[in-house]
C-alpha atoms as a PDB file:
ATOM      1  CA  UNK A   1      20.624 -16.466 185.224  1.00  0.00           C
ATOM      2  CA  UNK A   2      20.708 -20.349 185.159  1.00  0.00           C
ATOM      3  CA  UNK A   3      21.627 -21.723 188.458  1.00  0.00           C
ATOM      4  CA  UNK A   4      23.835 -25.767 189.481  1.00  0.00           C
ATOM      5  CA  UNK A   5      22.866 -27.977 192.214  1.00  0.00           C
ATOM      6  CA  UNK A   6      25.296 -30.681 192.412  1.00  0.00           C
ATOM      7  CA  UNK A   7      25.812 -30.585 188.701  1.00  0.00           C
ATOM      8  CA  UNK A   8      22.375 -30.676 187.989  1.00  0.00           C
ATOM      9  CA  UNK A   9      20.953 -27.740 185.940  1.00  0.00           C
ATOM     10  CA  UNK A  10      18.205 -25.622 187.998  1.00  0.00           C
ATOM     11  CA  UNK A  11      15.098 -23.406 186.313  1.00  0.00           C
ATOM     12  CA  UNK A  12      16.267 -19.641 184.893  1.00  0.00           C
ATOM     13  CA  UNK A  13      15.818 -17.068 188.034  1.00  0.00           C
ATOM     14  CA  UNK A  14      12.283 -15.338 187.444  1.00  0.00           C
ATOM     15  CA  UNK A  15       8.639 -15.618 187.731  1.00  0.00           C
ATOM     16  CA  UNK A  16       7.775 -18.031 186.238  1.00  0.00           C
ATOM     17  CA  UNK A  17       8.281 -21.768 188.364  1.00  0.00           C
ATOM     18  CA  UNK A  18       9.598 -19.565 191.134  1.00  0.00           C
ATOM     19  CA  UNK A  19       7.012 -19.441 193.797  1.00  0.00           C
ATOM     20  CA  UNK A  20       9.563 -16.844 195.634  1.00  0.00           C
ATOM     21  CA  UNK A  21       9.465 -14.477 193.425  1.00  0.00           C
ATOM     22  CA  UNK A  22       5.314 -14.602 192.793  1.00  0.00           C
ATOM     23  CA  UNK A  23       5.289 -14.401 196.432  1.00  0.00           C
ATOM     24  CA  UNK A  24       7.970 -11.332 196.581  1.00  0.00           C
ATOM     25  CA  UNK A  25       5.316  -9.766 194.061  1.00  0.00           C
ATOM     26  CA  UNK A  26       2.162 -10.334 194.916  1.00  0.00           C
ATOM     27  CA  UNK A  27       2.310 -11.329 198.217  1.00  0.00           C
ATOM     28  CA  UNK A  28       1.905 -14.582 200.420  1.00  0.00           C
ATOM     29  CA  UNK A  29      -1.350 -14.966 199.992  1.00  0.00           C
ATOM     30  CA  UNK A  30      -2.198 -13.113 196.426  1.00  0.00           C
ATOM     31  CA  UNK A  31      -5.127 -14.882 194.376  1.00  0.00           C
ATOM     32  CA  UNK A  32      -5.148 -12.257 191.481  1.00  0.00           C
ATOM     33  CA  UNK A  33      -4.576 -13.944 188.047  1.00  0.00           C
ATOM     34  CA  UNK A  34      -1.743 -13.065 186.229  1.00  0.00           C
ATOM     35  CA  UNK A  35      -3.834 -12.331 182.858  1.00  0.00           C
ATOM     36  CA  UNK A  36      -5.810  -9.288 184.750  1.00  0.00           C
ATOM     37  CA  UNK A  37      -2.675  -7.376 184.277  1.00  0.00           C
ATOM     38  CA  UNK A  38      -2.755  -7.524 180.573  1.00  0.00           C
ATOM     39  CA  UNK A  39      -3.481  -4.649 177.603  1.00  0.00           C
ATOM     40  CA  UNK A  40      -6.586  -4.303 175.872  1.00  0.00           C
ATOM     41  CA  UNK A  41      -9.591  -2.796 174.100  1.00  0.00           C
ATOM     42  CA  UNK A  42     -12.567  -0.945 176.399  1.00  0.00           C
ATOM     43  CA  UNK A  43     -16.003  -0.874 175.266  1.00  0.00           C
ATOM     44  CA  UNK A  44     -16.343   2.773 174.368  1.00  0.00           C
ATOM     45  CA  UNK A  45     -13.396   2.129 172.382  1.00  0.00           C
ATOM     46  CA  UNK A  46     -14.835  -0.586 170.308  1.00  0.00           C
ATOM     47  CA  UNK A  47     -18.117   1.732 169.937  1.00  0.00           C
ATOM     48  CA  UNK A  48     -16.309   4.539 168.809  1.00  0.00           C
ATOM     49  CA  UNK A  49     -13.951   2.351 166.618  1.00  0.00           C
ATOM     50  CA  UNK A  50     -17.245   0.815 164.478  1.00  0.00           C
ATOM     51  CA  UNK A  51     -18.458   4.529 164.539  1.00  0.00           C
ATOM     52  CA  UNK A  52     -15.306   5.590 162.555  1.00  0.00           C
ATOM     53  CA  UNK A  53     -15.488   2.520 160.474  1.00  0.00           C
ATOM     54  CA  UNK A  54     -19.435   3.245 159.373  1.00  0.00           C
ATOM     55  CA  UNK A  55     -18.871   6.644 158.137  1.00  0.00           C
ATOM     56  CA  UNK A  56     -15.392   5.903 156.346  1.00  0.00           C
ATOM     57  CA  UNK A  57     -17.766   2.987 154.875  1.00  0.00           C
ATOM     58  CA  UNK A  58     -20.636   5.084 154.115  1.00  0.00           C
ATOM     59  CA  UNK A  59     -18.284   7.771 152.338  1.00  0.00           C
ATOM     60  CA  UNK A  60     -16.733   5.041 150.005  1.00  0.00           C
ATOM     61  CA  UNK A  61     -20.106   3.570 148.839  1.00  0.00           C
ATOM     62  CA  UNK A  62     -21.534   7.148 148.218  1.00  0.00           C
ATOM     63  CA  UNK A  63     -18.504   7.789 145.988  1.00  0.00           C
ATOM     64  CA  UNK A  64     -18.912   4.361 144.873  1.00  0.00           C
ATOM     65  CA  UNK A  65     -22.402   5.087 143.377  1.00  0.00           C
ATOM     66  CA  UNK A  66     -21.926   8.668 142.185  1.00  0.00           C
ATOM     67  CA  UNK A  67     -18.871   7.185 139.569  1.00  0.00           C
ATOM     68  CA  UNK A  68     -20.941   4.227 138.845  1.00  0.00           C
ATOM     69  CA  UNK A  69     -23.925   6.867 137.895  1.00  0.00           C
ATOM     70  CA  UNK A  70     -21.291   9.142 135.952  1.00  0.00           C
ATOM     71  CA  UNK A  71     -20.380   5.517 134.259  1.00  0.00           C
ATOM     72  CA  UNK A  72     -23.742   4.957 132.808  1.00  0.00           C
ATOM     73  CA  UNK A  73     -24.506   8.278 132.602  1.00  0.00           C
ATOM     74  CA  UNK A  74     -20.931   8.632 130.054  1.00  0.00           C
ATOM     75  CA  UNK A  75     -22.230   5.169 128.482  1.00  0.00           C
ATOM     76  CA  UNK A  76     -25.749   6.230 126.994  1.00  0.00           C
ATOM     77  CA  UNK A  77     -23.817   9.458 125.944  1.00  0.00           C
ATOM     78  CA  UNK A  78     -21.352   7.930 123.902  1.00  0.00           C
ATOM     79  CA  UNK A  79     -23.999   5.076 122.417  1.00  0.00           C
ATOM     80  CA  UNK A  80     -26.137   8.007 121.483  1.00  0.00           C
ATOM     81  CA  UNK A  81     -23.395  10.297 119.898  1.00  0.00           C
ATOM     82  CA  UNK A  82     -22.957   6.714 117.780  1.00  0.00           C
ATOM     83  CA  UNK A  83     -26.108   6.552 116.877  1.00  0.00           C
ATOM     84  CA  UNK A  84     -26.453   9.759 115.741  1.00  0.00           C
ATOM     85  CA  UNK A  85     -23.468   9.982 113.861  1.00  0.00           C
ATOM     86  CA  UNK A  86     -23.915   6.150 112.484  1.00  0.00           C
ATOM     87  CA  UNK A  87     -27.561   7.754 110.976  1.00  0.00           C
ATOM     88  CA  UNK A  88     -26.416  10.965 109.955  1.00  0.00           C
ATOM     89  CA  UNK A  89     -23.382   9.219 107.496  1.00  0.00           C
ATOM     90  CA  UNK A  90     -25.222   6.723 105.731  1.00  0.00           C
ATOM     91  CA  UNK A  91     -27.567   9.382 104.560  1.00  0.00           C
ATOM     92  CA  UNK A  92     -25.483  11.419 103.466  1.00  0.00           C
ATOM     93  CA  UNK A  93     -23.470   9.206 101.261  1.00  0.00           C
ATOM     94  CA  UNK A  94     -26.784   7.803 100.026  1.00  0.00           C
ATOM     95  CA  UNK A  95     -28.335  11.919  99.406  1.00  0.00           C
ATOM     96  CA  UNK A  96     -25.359  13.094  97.675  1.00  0.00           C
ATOM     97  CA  UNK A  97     -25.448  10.374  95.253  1.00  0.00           C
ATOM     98  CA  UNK A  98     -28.997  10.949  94.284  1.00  0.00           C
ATOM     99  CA  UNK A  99     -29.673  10.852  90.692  1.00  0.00           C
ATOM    100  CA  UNK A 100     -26.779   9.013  90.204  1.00  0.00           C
ATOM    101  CA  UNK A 101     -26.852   7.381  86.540  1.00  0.00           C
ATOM    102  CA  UNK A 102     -30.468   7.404  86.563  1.00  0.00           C
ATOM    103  CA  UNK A 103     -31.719   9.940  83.940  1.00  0.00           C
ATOM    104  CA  UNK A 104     -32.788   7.564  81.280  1.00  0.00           C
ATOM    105  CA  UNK A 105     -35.251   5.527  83.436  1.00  0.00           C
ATOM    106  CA  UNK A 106     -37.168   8.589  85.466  1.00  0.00           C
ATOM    107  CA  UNK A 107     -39.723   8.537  82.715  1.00  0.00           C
ATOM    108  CA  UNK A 108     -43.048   7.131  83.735  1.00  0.00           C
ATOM    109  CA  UNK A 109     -43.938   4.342  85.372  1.00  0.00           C
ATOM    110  CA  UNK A 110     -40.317   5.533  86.782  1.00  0.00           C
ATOM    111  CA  UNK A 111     -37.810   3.597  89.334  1.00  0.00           C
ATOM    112  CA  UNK A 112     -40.638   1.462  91.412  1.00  0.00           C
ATOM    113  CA  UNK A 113     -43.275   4.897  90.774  1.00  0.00           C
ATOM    114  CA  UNK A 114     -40.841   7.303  91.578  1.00  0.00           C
ATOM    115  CA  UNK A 115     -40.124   9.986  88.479  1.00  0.00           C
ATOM    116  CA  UNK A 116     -38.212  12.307  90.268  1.00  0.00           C
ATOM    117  CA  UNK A 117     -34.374  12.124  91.721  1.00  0.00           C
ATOM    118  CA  UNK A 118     -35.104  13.748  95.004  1.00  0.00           C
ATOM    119  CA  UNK A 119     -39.422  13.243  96.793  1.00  0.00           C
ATOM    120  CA  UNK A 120     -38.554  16.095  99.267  1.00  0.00           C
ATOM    121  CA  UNK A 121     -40.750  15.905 102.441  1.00  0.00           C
ATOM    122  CA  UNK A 122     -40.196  17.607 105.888  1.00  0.00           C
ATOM    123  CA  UNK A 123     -39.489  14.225 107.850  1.00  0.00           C
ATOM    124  CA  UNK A 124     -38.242  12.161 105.073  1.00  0.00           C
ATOM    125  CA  UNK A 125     -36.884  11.442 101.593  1.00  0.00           C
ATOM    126  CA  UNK A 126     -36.963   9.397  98.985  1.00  0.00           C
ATOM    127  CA  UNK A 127     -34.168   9.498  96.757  1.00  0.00           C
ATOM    128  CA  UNK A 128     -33.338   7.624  93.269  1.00  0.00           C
ATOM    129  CA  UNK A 129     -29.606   6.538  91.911  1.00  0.00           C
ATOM    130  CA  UNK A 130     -27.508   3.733  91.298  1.00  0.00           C
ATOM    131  CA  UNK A 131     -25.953   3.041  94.793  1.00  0.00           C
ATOM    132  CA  UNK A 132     -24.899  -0.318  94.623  1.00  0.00           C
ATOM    133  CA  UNK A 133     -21.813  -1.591  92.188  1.00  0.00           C
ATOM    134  CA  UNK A 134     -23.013  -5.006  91.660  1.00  0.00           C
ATOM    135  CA  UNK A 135     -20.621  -6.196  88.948  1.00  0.00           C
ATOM    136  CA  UNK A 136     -18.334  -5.284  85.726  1.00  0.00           C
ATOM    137  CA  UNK A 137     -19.152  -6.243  81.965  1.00  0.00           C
ATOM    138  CA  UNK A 138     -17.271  -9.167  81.187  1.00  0.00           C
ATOM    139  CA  UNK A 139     -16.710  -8.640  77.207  1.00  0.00           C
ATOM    140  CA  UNK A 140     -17.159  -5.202  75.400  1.00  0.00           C
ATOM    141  CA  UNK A 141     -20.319  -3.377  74.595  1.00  0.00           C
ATOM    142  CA  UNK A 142     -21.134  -1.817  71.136  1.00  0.00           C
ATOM    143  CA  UNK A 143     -23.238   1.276  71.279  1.00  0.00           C
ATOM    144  CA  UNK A 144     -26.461   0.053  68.960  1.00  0.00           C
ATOM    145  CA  UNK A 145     -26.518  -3.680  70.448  1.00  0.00           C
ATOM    146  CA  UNK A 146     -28.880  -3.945  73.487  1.00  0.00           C
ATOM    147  CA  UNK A 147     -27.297  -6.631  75.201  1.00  0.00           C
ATOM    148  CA  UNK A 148     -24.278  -6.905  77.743  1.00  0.00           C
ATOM    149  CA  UNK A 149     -22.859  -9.859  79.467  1.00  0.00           C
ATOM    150  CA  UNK A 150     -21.901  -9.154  83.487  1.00  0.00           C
ATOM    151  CA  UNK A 151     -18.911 -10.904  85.372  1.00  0.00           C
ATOM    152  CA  UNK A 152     -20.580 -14.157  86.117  1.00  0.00           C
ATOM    153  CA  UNK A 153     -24.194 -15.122  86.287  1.00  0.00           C
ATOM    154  CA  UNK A 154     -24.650 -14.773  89.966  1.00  0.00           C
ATOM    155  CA  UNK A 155     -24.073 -11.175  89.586  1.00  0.00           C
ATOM    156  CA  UNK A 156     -26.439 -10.705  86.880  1.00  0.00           C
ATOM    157  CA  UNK A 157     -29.122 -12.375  88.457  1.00  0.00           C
ATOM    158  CA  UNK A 158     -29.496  -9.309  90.819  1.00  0.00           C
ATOM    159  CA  UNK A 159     -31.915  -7.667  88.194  1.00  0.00           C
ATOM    160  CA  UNK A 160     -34.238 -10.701  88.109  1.00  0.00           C
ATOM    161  CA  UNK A 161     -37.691  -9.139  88.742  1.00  0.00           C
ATOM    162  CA  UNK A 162     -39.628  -6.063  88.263  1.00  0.00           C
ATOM    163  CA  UNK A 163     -38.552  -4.297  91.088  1.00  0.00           C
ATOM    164  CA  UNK A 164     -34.991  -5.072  90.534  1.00  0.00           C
ATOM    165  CA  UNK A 165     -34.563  -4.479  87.245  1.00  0.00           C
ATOM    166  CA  UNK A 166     -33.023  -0.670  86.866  1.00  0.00           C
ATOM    167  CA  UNK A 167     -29.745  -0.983  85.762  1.00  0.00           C
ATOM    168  CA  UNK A 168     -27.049   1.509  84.927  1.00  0.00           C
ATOM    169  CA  UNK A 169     -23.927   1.158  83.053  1.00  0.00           C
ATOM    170  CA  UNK A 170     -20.292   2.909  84.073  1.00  0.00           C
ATOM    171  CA  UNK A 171     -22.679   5.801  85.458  1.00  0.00           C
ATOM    172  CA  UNK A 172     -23.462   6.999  82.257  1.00  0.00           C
ATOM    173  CA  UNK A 173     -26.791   5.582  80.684  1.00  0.00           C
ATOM    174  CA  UNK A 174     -29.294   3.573  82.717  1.00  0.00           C
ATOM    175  CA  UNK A 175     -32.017   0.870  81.271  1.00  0.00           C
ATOM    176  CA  UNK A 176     -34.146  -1.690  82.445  1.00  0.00           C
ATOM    177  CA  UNK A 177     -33.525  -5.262  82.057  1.00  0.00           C
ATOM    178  CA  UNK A 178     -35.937  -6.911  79.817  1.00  0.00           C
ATOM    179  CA  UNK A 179     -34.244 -10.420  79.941  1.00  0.00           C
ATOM    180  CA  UNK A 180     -31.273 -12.763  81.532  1.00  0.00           C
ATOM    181  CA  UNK A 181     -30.162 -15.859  80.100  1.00  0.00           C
ATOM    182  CA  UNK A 182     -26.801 -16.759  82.581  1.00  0.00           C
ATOM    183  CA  UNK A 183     -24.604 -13.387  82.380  1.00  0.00           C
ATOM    184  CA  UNK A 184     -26.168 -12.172  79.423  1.00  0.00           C
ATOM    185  CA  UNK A 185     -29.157  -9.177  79.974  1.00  0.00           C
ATOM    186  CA  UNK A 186     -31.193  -8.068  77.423  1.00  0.00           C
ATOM    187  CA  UNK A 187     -32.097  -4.095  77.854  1.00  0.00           C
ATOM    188  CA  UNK A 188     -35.093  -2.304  76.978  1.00  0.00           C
ATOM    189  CA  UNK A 189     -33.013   0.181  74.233  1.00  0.00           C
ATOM    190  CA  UNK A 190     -29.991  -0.181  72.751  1.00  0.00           C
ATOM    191  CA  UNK A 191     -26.628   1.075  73.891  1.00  0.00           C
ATOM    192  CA  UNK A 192     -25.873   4.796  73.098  1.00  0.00           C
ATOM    193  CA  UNK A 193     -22.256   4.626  73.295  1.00  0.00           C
ATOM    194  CA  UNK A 194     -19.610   2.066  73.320  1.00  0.00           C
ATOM    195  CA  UNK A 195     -17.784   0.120  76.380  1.00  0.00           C
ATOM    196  CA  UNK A 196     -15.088  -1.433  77.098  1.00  0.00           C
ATOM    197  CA  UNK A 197     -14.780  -4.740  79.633  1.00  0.00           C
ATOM    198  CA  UNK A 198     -14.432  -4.205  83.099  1.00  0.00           C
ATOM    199  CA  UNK A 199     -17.000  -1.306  82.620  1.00  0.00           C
ATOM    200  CA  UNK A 200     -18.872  -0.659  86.504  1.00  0.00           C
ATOM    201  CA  UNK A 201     -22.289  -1.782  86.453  1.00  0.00           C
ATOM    202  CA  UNK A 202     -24.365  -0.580  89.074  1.00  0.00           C
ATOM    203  CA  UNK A 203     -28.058  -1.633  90.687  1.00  0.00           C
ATOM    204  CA  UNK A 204     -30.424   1.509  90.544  1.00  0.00           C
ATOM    205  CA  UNK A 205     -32.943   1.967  93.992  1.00  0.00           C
ATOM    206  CA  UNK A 206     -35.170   3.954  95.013  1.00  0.00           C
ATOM    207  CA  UNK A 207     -34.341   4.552  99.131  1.00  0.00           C
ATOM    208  CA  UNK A 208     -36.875   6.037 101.120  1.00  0.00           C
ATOM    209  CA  UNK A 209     -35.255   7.662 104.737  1.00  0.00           C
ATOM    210  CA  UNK A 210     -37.761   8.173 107.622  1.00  0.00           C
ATOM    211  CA  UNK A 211     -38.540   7.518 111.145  1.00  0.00           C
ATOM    212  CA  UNK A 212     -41.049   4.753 112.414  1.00  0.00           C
ATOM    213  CA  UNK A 213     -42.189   3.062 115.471  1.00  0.00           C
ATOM    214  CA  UNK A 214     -40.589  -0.194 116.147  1.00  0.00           C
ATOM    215  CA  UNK A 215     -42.335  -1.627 119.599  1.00  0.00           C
ATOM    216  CA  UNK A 216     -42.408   1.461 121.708  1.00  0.00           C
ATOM    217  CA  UNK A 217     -38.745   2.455 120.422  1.00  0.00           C
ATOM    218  CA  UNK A 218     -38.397   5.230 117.738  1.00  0.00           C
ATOM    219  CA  UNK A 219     -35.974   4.466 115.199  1.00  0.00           C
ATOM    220  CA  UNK A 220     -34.525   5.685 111.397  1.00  0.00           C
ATOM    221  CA  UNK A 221     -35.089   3.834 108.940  1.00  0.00           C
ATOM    222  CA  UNK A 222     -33.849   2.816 105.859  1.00  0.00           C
ATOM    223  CA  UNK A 223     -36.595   1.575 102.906  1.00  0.00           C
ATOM    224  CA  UNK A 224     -34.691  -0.178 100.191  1.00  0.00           C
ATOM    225  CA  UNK A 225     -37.841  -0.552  97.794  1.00  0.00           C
ATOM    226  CA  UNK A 226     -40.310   1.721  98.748  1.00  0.00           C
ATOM    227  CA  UNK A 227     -43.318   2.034  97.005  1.00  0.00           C
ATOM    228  CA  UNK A 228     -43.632  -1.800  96.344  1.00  0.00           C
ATOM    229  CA  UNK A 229     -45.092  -4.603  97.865  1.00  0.00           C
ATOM    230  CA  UNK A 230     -41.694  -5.776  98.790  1.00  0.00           C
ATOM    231  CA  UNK A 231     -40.874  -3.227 100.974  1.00  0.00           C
ATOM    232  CA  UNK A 232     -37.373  -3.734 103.090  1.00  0.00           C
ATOM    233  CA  UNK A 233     -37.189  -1.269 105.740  1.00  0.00           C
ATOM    234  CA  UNK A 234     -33.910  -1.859 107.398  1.00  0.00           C
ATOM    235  CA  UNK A 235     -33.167   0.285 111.309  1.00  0.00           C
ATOM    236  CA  UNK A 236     -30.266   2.402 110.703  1.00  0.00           C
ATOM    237  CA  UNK A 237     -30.235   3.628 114.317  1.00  0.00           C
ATOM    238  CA  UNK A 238     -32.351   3.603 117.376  1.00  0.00           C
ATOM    239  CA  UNK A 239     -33.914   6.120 119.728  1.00  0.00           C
ATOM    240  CA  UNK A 240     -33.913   8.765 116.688  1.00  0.00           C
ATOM    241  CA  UNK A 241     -36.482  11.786 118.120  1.00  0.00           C
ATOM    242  CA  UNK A 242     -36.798  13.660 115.555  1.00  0.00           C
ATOM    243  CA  UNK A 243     -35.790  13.810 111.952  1.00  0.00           C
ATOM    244  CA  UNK A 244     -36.336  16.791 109.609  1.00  0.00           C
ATOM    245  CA  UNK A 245     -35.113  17.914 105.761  1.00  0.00           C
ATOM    246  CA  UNK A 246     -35.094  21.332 104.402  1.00  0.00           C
ATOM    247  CA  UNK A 247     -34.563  21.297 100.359  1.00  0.00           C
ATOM    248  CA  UNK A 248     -32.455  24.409  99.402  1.00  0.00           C
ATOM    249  CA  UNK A 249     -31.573  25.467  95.111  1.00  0.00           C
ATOM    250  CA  UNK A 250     -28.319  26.596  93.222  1.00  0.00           C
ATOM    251  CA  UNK A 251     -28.976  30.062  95.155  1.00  0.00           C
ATOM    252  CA  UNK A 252     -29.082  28.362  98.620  1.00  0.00           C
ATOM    253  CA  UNK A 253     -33.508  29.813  98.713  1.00  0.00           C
ATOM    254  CA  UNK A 254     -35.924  27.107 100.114  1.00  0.00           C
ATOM    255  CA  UNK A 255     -37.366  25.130  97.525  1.00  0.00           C
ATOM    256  CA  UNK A 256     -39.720  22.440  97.204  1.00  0.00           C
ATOM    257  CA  UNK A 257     -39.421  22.014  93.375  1.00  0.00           C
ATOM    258  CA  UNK A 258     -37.617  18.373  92.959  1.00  0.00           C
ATOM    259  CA  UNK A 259     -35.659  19.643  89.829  1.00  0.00           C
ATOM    260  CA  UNK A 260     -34.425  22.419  91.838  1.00  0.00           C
ATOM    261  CA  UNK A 261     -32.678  20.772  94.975  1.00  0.00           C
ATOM    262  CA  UNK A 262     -28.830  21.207  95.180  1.00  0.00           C
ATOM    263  CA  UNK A 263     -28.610  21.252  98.499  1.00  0.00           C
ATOM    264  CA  UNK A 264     -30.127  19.158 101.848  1.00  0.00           C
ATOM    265  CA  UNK A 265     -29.987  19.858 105.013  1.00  0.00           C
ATOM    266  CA  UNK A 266     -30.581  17.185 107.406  1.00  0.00           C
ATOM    267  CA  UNK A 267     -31.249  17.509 111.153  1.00  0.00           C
ATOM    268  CA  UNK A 268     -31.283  14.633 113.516  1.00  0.00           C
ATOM    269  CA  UNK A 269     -32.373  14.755 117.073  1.00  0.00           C
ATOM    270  CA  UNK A 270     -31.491  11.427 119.202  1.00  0.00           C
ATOM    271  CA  UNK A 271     -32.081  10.395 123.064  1.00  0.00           C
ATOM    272  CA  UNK A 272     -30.694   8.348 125.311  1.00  0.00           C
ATOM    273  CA  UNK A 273     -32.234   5.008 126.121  1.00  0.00           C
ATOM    274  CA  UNK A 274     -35.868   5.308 126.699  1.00  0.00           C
ATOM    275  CA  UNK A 275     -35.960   2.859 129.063  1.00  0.00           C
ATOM    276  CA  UNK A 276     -33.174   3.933 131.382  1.00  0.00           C
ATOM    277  CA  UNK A 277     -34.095   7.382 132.676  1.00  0.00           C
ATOM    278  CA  UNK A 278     -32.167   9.956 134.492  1.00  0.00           C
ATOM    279  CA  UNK A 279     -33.612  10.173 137.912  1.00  0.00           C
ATOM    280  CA  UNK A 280     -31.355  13.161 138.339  1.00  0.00           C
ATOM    281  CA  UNK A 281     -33.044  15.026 134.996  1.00  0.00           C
ATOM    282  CA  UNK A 282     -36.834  14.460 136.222  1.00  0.00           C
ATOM    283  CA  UNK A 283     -35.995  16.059 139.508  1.00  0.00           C
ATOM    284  CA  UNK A 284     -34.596  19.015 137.371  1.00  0.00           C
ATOM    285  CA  UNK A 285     -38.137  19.581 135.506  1.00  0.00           C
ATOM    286  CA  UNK A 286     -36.942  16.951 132.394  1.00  0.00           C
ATOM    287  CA  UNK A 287     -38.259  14.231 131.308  1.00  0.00           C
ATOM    288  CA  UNK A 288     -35.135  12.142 132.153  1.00  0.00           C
ATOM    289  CA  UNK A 289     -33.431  11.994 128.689  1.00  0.00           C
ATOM    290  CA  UNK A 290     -30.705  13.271 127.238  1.00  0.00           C
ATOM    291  CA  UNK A 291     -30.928  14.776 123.701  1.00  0.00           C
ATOM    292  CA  UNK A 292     -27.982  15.406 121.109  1.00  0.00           C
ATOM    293  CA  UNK A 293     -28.901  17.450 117.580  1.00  0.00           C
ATOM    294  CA  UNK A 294     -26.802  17.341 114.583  1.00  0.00           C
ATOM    295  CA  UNK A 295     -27.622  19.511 111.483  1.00  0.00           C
ATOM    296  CA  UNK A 296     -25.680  18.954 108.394  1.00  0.00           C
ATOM    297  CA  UNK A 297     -25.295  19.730 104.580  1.00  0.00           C
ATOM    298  CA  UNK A 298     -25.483  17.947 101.645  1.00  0.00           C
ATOM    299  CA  UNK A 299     -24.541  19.114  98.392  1.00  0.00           C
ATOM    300  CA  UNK A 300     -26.622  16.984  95.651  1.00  0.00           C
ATOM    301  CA  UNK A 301     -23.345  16.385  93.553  1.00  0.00           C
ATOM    302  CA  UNK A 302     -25.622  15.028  90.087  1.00  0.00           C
ATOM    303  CA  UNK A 303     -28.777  17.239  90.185  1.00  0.00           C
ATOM    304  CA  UNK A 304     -28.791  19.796  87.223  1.00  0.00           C
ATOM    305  CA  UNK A 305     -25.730  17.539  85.599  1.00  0.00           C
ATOM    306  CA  UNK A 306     -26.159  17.555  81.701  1.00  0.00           C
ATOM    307  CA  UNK A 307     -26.126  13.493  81.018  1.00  0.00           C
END
């Protein structure tokens, strides 16, 4: 309540710039401070306050590193699960093509030495047919003549050299180039049938599958001309264990007899990165890795094919 002293305006009525009312409260003579009086935190409840903090912090970092460990863990899973299934594809494709227009060049000396459709080993392959469409012919073909002429003479100049010169034509008859002048190739034989332009012309290889070392890191590999000095081993995948064939004939019985193959089956073992171990595994009795296996057929779609 505001108070008038001869129409002057006095202080409010309280504690503040009233010295009666400090006095009526704490007494004539009363040094205490007025901030003693006011609310606030004791020492064993600041202790027990940082206690409670340092376990609620401790519990969210351990869950913090147990989903970052499930993280990587999930990450090398699904790189490896790519890998493997990356590997597994391309072979396949490449295998169930084998002896793919290739009949009429097998005789010796063979595609780059190789005289067979299908080298079956345990723990790799070598395998003969035209995989590669390089071009089309760019005029028609008479059976009889033995020259073509290919799209454009880029094209054609992808069976320049010995090792590159196995060509087959619409997947039917296969030669070897004796000559190129531009787009026009000279074959070794003549033409046994007639074709028309725009007629698929296709590169003839013989691909070798395996595993090697590659700097402490075992990978599959891919050997575009094996058997020659200008070997091109390509990595199809990384950290690749294991890699073994079994050769099976029209009957589905083992076989090792080239001729005889109709069926492959491939299986692929792959780990997770060798140079991030599991700490978890090795406590377990592992080594640390994790291992994935895929097995599949392949049915060898041109063996046994009348040409």
């Amino acid at each position: 309540m505001e108070r008038w002293n001869n129409g002057k305006k006095k202080q409010k009525d309280g504690i503040i710039g009233n010295p009666k009312m400090i006095r009526r409260r704490f007494g004539q003579y009363s040094n205490i401070p007025i901030f003693q009086y006011s609310k606030g935190v004791t020492l064993i409840e600041l202790l027990i306050a940082l206690v409670i903090s340092a376990i609620l912090i401790a519990g969210i970092y351990r869950a913090f590193i147990h989903q970052q460990k499930t993280y990587a863990t999930q990450e090398q899973v699904a790189d490896m699960q790519q890998n493997v299934r990356v590997a597994i594809n391309r072979m396949m494709r490449e295998i169930r093509m084998a002896g793919f227009g290739v009949r009429d060049v097998l005789n010796s000396p063979g595609v780059n030495g190789y005289t067979v459709e299908i080298t079956p080993n345990a723990d790799s392959i070598t395998i003969v047919g035209g995989f590669r469409r390089i071009s089309t012919l760019a005029t028609d073909a008479k059976g009889g003549t033995d020259s073509i002429t290919l799209a454009n003479a880029t094209e054609a100049s992808q069976f320049d050299g010995p090792i590159h010169h196995f060509i087959c034509i619409g997947g039917i008859e296969s030669h070897i180039v004796q000559n190129r002048v531009g787009a026009a190739l000279t074959l070794d034989k003549p033409l046994k049938v007639n074709y028309l332009a725009g007629t698929p012309i296709f590169k003839i290889h013989a691909v070798t599958y395996g595993i090697r070392d590659d700097n402490g890191t075992s990978v599959l590999f891919r050997d575009l001309y094996s058997n020659t000095t200008s070997t091109k081993r390509e990595t199809v995948a990384e950290n690749i264990e294991s890699l073994q064939f079994e050769y099976f004939d029209a009957s589905g019985n083992p076989t090792v007899i080239p001729a005889n193959v109709r069926m492959i089956r491939v299986t692929l073992t792959a780990t997770t990165d060798p140079n991030l171990p599991d700490p978890e595994l090795k406590k377990a009795g592992g080594d640390g890795y994790r291992r994935r296996t895929i097995s599949s057929n392949v049915q060898v779609r041109n063996m046994g094919v009348s040409p």
